[in-house]
Protein backbone atom coordinates (compact mmCIF):
# COMPACT_ATOMS: atom_id res chain seq x y z
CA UNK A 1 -20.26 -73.69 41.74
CA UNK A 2 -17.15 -73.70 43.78
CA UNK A 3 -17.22 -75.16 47.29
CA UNK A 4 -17.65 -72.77 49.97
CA UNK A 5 -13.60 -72.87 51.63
CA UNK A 6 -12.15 -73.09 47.90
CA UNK A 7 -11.98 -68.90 48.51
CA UNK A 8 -9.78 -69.28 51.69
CA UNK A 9 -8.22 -72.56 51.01
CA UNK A 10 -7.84 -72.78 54.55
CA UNK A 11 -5.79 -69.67 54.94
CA UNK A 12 -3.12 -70.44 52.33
CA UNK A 13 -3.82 -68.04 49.34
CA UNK A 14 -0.59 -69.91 47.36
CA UNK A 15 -2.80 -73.24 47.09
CA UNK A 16 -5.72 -71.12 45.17
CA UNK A 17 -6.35 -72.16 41.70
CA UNK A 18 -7.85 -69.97 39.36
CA UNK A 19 -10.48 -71.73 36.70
CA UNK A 20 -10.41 -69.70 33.38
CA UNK A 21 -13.98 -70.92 32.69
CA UNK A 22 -15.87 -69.20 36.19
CA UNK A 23 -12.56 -66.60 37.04
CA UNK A 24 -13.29 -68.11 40.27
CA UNK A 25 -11.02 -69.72 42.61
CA UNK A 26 -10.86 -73.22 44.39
CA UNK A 27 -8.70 -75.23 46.12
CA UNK A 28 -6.63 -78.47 45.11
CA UNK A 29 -9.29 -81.05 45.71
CA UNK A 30 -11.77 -78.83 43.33
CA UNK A 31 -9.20 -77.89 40.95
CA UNK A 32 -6.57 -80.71 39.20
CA UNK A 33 -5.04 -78.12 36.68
CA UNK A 34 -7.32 -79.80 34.29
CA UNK A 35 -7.03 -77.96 30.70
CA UNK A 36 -9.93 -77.45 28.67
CA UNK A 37 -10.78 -75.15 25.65
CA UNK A 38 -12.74 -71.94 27.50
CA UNK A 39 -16.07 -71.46 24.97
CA UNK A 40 -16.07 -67.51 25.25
CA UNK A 41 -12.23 -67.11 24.58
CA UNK A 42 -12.95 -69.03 21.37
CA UNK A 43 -15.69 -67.18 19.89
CA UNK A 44 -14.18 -63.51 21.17
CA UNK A 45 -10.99 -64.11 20.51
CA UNK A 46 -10.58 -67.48 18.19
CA UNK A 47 -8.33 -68.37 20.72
CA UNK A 48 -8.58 -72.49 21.25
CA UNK A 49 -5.51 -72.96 23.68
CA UNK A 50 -6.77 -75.33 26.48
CA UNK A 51 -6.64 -73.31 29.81
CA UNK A 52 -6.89 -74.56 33.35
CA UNK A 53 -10.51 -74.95 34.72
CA UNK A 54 -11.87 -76.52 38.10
CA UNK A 55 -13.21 -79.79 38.23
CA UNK A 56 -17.03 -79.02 38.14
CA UNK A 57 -16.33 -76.51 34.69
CA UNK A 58 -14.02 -79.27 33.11
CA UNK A 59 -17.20 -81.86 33.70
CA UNK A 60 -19.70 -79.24 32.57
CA UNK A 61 -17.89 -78.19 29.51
CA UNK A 62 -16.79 -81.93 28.74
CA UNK A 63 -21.06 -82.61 28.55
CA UNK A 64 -21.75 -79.25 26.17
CA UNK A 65 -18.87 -79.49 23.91
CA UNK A 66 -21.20 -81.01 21.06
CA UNK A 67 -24.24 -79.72 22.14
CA UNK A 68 -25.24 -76.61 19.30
CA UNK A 69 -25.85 -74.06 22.00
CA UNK A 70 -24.27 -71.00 19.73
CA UNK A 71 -25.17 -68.65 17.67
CA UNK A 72 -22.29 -66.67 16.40
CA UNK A 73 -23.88 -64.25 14.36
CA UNK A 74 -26.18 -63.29 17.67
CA UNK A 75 -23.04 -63.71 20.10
CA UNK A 76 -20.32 -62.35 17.93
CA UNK A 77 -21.28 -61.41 14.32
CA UNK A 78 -17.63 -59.52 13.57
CA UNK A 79 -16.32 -63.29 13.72
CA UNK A 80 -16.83 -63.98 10.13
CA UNK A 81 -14.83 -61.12 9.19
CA UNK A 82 -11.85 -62.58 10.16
CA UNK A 83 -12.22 -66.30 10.17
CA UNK A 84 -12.41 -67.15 6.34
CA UNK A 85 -12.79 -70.87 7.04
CA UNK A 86 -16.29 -69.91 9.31
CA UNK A 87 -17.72 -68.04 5.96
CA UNK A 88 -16.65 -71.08 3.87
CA UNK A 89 -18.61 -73.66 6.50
CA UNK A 90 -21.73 -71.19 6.82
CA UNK A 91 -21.73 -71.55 2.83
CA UNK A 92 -21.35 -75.42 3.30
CA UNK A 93 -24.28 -75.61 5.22
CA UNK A 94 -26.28 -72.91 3.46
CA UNK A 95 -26.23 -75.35 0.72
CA UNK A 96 -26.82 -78.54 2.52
CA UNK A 97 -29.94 -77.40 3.81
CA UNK A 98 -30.89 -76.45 0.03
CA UNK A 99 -30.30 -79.99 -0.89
CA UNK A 100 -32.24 -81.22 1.51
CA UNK A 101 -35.83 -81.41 0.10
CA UNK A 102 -34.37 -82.90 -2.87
CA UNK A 103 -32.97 -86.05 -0.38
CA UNK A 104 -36.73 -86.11 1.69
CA UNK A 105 -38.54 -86.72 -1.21
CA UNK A 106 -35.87 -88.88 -3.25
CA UNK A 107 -36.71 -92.63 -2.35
CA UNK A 108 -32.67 -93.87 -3.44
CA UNK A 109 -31.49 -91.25 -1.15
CA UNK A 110 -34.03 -92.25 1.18
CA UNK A 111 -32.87 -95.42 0.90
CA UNK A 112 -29.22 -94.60 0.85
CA UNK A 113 -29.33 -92.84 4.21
CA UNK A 114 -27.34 -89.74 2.45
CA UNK A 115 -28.70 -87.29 5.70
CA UNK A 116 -27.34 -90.11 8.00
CA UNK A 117 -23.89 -88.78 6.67
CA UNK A 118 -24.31 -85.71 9.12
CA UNK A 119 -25.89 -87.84 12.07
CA UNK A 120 -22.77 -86.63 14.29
CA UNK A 121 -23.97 -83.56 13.46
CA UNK A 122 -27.86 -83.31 13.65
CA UNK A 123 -28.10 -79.41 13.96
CA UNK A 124 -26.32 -79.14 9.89
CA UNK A 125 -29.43 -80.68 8.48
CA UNK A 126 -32.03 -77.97 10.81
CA UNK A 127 -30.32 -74.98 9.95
CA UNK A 128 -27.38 -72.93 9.37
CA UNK A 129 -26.78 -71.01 12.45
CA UNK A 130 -26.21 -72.92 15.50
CA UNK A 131 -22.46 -74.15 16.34
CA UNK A 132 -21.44 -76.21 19.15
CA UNK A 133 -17.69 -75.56 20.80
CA UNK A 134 -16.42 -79.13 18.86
CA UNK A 135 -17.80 -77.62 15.45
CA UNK A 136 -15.39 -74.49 16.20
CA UNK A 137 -12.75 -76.80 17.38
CA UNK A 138 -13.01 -78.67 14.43
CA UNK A 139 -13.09 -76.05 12.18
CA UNK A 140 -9.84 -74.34 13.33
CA UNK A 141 -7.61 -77.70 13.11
CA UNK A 142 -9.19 -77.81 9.38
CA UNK A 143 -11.21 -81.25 10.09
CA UNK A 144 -14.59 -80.07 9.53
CA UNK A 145 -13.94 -77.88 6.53
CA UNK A 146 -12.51 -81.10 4.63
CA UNK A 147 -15.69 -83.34 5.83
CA UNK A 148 -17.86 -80.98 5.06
CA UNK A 149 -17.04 -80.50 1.18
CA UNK A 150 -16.56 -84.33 1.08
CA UNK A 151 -20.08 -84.38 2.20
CA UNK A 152 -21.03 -81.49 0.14
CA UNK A 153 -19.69 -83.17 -2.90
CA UNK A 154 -21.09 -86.35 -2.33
CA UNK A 155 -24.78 -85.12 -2.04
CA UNK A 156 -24.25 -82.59 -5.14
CA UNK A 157 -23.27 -85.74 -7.49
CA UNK A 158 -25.92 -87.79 -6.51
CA UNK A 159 -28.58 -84.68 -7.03
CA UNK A 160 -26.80 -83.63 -10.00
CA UNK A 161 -25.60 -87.30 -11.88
CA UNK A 162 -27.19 -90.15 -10.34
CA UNK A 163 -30.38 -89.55 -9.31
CA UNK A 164 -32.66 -89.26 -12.55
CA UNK A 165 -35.43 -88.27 -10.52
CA UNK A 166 -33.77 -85.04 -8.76
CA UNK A 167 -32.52 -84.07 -11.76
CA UNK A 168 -35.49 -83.65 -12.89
CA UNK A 169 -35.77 -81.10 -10.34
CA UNK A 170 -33.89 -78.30 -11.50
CA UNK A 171 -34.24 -75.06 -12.86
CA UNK A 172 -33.52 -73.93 -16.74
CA UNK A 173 -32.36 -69.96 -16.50
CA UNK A 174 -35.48 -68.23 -18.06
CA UNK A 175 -34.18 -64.90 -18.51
CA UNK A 176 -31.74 -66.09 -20.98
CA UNK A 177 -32.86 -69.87 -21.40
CA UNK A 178 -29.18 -70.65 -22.43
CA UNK A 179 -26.55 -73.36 -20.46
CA UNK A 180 -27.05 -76.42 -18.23
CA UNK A 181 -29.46 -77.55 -15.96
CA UNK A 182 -29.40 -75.28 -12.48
CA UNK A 183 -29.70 -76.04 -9.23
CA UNK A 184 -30.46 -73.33 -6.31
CA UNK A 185 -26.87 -74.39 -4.66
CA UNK A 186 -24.83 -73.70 -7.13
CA UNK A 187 -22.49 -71.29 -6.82
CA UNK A 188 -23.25 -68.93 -9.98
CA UNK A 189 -27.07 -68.82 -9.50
CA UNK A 190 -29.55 -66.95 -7.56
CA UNK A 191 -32.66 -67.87 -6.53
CA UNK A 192 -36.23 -65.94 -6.13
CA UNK A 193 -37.12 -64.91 -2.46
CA UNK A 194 -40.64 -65.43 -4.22
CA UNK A 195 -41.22 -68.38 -5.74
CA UNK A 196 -37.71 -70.31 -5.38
CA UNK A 197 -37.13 -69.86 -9.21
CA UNK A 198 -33.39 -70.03 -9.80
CA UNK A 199 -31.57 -68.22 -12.15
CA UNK A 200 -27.80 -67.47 -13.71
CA UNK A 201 -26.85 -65.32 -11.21
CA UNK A 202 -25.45 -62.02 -14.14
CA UNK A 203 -29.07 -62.37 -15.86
CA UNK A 204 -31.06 -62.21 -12.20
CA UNK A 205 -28.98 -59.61 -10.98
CA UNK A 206 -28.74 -57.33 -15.00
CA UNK A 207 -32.50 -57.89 -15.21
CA UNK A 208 -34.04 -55.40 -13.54
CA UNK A 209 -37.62 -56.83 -14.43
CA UNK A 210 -40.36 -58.80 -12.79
CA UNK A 211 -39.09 -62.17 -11.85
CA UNK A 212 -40.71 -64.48 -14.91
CA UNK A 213 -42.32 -67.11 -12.68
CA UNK A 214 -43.75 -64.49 -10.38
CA UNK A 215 -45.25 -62.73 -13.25
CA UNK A 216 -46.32 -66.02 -14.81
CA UNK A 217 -47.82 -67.06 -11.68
CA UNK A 218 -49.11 -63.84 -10.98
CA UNK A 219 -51.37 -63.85 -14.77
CA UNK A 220 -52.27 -67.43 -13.61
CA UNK A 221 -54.12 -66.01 -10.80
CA UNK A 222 -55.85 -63.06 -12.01
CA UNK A 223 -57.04 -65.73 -14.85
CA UNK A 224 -58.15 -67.81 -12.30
CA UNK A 225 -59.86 -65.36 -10.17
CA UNK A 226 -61.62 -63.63 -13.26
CA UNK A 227 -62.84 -66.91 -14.39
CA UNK A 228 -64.28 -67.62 -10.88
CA UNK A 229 -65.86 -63.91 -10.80
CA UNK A 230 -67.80 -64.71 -14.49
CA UNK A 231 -69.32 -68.35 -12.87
CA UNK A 232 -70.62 -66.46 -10.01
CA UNK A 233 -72.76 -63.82 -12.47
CA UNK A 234 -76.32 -65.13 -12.71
């Protein structure tokens, strides 16, 4: 908050300094023309041109700047509309967090410390909605975009080439049971809100039947519950 006198500045309106973080004024010895990027004129407007702020905001923002405290699609969903690069990161992550079970239960990755690759940025790994005012920075100069597929990359190769054991992990299509080995993040699949199955994404989305796993599990247990029903009979 600013101090009490910043509003008068001891009866000399010239000497009061607007801060573009509170819109409130203070004097010279609470206000240094210090220039920081404003969070809300970023996320309204995409607009990262460091403004003047007071001492107190310039301190406060300096401590949140890489703390994941938004959530754009809550504070302004119309922002991935416009901002291609902020649809291409959500995708990033979308994906990340798919390979992620593969890594937790993958002793060389384990071993490897692949997660540690995003320790700078914890909040990737838990989910795929909260930013923090660096992540937007970053993603406007173009630095996080480029990390991120580096990252991206790196993980899909060692799910996808090196690791025998996550290979073993992945899905064959079974609505056409044709082409390669797939895996739920790639980009021409779809997976089952069900049962996680994961298909070419043209068969999922021209089949208009019952998912096969879901029906397969589905006949599994019936069978199971019918056989349980018979025991019980005397």
């Amino acid at each position: 908050a600013p101090c009490q006198p910043c509003a008068a500045t001891g009866g000399v309106p010239s000497e009061a300094r607007q801060c573009d973080y509170t819109g409130l004024y203070y004097c010279s010895s609470c206000h240094w023309n210090d220039l920081a990027v404003v969070p809300a004129r970023a996320i309204h407007n995409w607009d990262f041109e460091p403004r003047k702020v007071s001492r107190c905001s310039m301190r406060y923002l300096a401590l949140m700047v890489s703390r994941p405290v938004l959530k754009l699609r809550e504070i302004n969903p119309l922002l991935f509309n416009y901002v291609e690069e902020l649809v291409e990161i959500r995708k990033l992550r979308q994906d990340i967090l798919l390979m992620k079970p593969y890594f937790i239960t993958c002793k060389e990755a384990m071993e490897a410390r692949l997660l540690l690759q995003l320790q700078d940025r914890q909040h990737f790994v838990e989910n795929d909605e909260m930013y923090s005012l660096q992540d937007l920075i970053d993603i406007e100069a173009g630095r996080l975009g480029c990390s991120l597929t580096e990252i991206h990359t790196l993980f899909a190769k060692h799910i996808k080439l090196d690791c025998e054991r996550c290979q073993a992990k992945g899905f064959v299509c079974e609505l056409c049971r044709e082409g390669d080995v797939l895996f739920p993040f790639d980009s021409h699949t779809s997976v089952c809100a069900d049962c996680s199955a994961v298909f070419h994404r043209d068969c999922y989305y021209d089949n208009s039947t019952t998912c096969p796993r879901c029906a397969r599990l589905s006949l599994r247990k019936q069978s199971l519950f019918q056989d349980s029903g018979t025991e019980a009979e005397p």
